[in-house]
PDB file of N, CA and C in Angstrom:
ATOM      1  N   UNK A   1      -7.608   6.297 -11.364  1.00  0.00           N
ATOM      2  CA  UNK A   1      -7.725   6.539  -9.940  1.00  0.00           C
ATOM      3  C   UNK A   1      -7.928   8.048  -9.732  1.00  0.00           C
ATOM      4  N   UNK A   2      -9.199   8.450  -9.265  1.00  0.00           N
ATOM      5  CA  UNK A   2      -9.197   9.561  -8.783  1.00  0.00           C
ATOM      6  C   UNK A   2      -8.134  10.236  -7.820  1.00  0.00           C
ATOM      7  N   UNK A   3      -8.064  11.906  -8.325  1.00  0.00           N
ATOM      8  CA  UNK A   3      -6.965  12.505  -7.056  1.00  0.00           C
ATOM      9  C   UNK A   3      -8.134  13.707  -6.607  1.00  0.00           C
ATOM     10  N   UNK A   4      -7.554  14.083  -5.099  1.00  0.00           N
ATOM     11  CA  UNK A   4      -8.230  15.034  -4.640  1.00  0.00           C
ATOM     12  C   UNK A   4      -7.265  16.338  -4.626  1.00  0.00           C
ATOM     13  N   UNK A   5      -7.701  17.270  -4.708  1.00  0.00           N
ATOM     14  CA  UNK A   5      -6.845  18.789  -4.661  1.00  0.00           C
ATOM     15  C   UNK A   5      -7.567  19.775  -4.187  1.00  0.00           C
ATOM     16  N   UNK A   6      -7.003  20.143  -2.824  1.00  0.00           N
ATOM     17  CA  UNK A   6      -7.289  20.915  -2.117  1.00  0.00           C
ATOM     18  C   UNK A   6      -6.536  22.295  -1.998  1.00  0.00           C
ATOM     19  N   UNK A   7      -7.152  23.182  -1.693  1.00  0.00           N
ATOM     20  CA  UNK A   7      -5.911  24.407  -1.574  1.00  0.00           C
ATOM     21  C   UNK A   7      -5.661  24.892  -0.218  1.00  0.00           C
ATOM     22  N   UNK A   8      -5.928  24.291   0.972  1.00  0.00           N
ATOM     23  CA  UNK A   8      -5.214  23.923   2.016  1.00  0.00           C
ATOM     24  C   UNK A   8      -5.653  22.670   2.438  1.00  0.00           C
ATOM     25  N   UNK A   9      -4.999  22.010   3.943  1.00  0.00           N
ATOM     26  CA  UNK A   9      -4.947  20.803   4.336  1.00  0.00           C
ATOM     27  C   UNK A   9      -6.270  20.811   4.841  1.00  0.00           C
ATOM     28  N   UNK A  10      -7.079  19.552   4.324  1.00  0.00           N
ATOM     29  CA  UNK A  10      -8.145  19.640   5.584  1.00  0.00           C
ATOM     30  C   UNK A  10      -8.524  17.600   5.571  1.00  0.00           C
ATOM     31  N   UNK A  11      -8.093  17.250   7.132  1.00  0.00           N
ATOM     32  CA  UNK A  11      -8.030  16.034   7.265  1.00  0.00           C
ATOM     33  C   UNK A  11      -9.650  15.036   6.661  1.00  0.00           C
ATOM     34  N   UNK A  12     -10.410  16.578   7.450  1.00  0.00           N
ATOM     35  CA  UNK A  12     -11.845  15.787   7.038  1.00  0.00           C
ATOM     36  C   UNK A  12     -12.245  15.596   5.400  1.00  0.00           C
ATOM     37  N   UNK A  13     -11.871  16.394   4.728  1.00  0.00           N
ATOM     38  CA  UNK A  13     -12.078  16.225   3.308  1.00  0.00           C
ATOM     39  C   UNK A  13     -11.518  15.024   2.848  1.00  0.00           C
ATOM     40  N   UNK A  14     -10.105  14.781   3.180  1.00  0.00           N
ATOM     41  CA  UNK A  14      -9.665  13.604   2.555  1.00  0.00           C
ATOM     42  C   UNK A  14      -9.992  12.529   3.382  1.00  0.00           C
ATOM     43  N   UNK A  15     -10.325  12.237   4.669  1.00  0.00           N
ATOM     44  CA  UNK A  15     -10.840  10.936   4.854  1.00  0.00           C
ATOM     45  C   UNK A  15     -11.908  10.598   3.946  1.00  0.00           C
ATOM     46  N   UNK A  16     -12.895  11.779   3.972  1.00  0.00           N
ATOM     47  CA  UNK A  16     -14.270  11.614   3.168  1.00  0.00           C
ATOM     48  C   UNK A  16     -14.215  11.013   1.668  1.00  0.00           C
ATOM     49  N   UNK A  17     -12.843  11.797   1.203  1.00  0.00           N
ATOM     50  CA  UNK A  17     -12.470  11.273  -0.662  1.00  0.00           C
ATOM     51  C   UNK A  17     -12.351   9.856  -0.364  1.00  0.00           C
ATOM     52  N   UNK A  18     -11.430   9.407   0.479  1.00  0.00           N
ATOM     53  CA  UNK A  18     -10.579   8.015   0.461  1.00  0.00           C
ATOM     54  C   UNK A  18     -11.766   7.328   1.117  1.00  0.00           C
ATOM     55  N   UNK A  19     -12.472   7.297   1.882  1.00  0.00           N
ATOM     56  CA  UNK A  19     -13.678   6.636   2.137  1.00  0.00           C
ATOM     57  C   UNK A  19     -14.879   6.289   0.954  1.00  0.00           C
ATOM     58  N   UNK A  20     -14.788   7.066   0.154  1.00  0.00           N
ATOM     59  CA  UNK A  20     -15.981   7.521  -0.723  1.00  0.00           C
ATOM     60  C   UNK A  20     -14.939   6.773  -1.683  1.00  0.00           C
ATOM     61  N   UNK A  21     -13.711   6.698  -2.219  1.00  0.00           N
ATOM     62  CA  UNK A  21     -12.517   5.667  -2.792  1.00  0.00           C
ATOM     63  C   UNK A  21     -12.662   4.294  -2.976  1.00  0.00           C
ATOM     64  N   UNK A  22     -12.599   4.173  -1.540  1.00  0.00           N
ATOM     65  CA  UNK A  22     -12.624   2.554  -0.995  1.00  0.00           C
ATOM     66  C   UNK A  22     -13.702   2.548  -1.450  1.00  0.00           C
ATOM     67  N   UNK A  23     -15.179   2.603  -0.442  1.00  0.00           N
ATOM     68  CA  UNK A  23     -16.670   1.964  -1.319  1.00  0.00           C
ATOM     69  C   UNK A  23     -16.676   2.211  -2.843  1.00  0.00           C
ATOM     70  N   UNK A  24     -16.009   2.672  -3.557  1.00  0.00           N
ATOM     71  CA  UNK A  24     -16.603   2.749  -4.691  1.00  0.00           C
ATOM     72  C   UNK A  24     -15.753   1.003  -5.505  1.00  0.00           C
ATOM     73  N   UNK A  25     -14.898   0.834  -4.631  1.00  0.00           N
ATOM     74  CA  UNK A  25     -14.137  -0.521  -4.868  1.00  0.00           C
ATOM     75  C   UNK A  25     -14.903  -1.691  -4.392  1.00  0.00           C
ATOM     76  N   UNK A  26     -14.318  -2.754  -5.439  1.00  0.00           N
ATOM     77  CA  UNK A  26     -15.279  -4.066  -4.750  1.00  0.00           C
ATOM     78  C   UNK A  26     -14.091  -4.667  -3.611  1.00  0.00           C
ATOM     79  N   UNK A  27     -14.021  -5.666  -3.215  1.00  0.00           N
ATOM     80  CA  UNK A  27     -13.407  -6.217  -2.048  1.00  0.00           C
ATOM     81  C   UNK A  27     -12.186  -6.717  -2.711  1.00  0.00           C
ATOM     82  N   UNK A  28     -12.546  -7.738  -4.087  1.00  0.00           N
ATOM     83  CA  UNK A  28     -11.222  -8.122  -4.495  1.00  0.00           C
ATOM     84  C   UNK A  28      -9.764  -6.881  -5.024  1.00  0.00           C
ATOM     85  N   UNK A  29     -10.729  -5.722  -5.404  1.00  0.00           N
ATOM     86  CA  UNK A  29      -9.647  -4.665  -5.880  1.00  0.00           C
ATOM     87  C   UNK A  29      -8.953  -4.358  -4.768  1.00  0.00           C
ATOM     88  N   UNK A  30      -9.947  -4.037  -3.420  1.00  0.00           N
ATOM     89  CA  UNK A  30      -8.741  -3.887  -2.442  1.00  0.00           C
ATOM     90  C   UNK A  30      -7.904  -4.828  -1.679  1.00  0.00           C
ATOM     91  N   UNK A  31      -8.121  -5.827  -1.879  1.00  0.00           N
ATOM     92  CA  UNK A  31      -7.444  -7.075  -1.407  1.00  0.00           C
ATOM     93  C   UNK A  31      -6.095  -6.926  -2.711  1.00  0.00           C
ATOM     94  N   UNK A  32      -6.335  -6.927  -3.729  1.00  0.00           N
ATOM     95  CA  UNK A  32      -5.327  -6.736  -4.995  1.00  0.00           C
ATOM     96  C   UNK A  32      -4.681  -5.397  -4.763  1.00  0.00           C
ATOM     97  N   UNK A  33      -5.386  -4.417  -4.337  1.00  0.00           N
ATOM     98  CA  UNK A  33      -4.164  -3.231  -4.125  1.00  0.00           C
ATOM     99  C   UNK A  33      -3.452  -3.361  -3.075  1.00  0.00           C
ATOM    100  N   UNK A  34      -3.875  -3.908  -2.243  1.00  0.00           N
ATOM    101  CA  UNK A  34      -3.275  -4.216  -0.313  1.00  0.00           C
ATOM    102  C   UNK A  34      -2.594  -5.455  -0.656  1.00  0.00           C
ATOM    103  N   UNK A  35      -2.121  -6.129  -1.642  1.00  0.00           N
ATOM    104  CA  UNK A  35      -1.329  -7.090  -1.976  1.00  0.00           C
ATOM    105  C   UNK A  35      -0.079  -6.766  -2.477  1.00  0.00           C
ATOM    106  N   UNK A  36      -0.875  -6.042  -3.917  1.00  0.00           N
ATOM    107  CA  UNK A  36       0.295  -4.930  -4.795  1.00  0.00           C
ATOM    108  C   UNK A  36       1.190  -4.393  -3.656  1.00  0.00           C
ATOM    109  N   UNK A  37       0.654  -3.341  -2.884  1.00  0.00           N
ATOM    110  CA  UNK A  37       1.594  -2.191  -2.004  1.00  0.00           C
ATOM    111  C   UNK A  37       2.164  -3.240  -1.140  1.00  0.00           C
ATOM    112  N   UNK A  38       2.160  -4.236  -0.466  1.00  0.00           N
ATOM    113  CA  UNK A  38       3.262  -4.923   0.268  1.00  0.00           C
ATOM    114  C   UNK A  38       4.007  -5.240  -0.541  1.00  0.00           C
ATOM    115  N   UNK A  39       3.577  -5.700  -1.853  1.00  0.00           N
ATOM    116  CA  UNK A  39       5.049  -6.549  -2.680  1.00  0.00           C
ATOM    117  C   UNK A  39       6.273  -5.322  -2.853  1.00  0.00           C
ATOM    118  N   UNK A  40       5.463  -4.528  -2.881  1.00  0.00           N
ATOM    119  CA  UNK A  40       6.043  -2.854  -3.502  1.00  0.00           C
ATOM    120  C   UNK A  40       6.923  -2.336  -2.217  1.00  0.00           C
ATOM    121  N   UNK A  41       6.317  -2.435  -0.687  1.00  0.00           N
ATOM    122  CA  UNK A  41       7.217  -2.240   0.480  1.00  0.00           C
ATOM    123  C   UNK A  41       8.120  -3.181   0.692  1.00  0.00           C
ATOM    124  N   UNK A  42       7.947  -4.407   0.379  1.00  0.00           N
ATOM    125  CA  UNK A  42       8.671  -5.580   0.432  1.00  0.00           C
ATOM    126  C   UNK A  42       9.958  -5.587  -0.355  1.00  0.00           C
ATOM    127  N   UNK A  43       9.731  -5.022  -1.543  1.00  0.00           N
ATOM    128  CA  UNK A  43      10.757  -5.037  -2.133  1.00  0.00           C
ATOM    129  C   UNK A  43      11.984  -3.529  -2.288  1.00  0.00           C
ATOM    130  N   UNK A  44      11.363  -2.325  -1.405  1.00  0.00           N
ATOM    131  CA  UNK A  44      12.199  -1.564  -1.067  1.00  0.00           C
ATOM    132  C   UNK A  44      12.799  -1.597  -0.150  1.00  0.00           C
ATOM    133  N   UNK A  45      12.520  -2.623   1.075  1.00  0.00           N
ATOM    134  CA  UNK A  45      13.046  -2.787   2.230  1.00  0.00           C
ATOM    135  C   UNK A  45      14.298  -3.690   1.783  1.00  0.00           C
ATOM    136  N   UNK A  46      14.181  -4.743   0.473  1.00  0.00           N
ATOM    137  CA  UNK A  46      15.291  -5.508   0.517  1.00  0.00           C
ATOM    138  C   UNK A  46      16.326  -4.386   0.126  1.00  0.00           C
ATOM    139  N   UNK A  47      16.116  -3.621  -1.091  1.00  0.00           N
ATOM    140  CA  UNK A  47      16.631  -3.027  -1.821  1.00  0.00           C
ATOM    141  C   UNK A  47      17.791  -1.937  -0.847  1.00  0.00           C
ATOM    142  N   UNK A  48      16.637  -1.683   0.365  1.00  0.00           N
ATOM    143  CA  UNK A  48      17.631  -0.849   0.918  1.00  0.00           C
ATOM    144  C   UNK A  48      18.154  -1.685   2.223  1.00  0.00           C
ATOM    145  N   UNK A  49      18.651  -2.906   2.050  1.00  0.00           N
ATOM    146  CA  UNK A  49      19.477  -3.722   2.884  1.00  0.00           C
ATOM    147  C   UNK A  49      18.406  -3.593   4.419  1.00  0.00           C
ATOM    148  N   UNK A  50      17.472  -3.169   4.487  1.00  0.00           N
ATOM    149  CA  UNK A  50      16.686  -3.783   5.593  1.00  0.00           C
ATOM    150  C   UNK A  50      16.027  -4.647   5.878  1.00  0.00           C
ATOM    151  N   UNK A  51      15.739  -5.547   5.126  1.00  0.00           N
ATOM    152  CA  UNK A  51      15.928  -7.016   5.113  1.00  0.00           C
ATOM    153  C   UNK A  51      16.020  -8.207   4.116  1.00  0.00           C
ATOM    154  N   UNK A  52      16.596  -8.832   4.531  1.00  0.00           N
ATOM    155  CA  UNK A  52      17.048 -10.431   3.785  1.00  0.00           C
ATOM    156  C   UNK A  52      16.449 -10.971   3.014  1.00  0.00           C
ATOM    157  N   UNK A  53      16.500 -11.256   1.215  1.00  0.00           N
ATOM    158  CA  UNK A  53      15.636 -12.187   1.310  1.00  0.00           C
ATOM    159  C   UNK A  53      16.106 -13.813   1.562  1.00  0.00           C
ATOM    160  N   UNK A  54      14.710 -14.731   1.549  1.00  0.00           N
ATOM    161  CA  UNK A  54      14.775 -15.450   2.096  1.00  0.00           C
ATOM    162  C   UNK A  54      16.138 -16.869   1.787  1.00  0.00           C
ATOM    163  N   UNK A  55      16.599 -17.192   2.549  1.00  0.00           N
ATOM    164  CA  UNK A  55      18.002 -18.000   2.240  1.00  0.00           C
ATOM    165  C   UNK A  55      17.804 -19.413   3.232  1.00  0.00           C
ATOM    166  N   UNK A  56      18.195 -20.089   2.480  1.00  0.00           N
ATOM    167  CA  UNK A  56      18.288 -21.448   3.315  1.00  0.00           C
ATOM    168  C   UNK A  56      19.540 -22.098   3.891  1.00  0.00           C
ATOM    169  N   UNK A  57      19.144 -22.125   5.112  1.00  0.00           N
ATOM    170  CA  UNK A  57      20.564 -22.637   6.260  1.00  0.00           C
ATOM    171  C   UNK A  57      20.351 -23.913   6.600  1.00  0.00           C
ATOM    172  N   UNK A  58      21.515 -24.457   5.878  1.00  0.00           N
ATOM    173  CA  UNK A  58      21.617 -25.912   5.766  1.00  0.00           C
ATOM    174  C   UNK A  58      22.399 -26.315   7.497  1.00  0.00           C
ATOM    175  N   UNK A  59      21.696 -27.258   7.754  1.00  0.00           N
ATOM    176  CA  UNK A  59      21.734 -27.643   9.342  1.00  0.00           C
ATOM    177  C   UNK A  59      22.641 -29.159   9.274  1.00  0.00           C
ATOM    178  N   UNK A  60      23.949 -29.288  10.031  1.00  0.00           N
ATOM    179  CA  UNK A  60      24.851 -30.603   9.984  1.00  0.00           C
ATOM    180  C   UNK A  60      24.308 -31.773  10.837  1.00  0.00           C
TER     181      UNK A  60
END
């Protein structure tokens, strides 16, 4: 994975990298990385008790 390095901030440069990023990807890689990074948020949110995983409530 390419990185960009700049020696100050400039917004337009890095949209341009991460644009020029993405197209260079086919559809399934980013569907597979945008899969990856939720499992990856998903599982720090449990970790840090912000949410549940899933449990089953048995109904009388």
């Amino acid at each position: 994975m390419p990185i960009l390095k700049l020696p100050k901030d400039d917004p337009e440069k890095e949209m341009a990298f991460e644009l020029e990023f993405q197209r260079s990807l086919t559809s399934r890689q980013r569907y597979d990385m945008m899969f990856k990074r939720s499992k990856e948020i998903l599982q720090r949110l449990i970790a840090h008790g912000y949410r549940k995983p899933f449990e089953i409530v048995k109904r009388k």
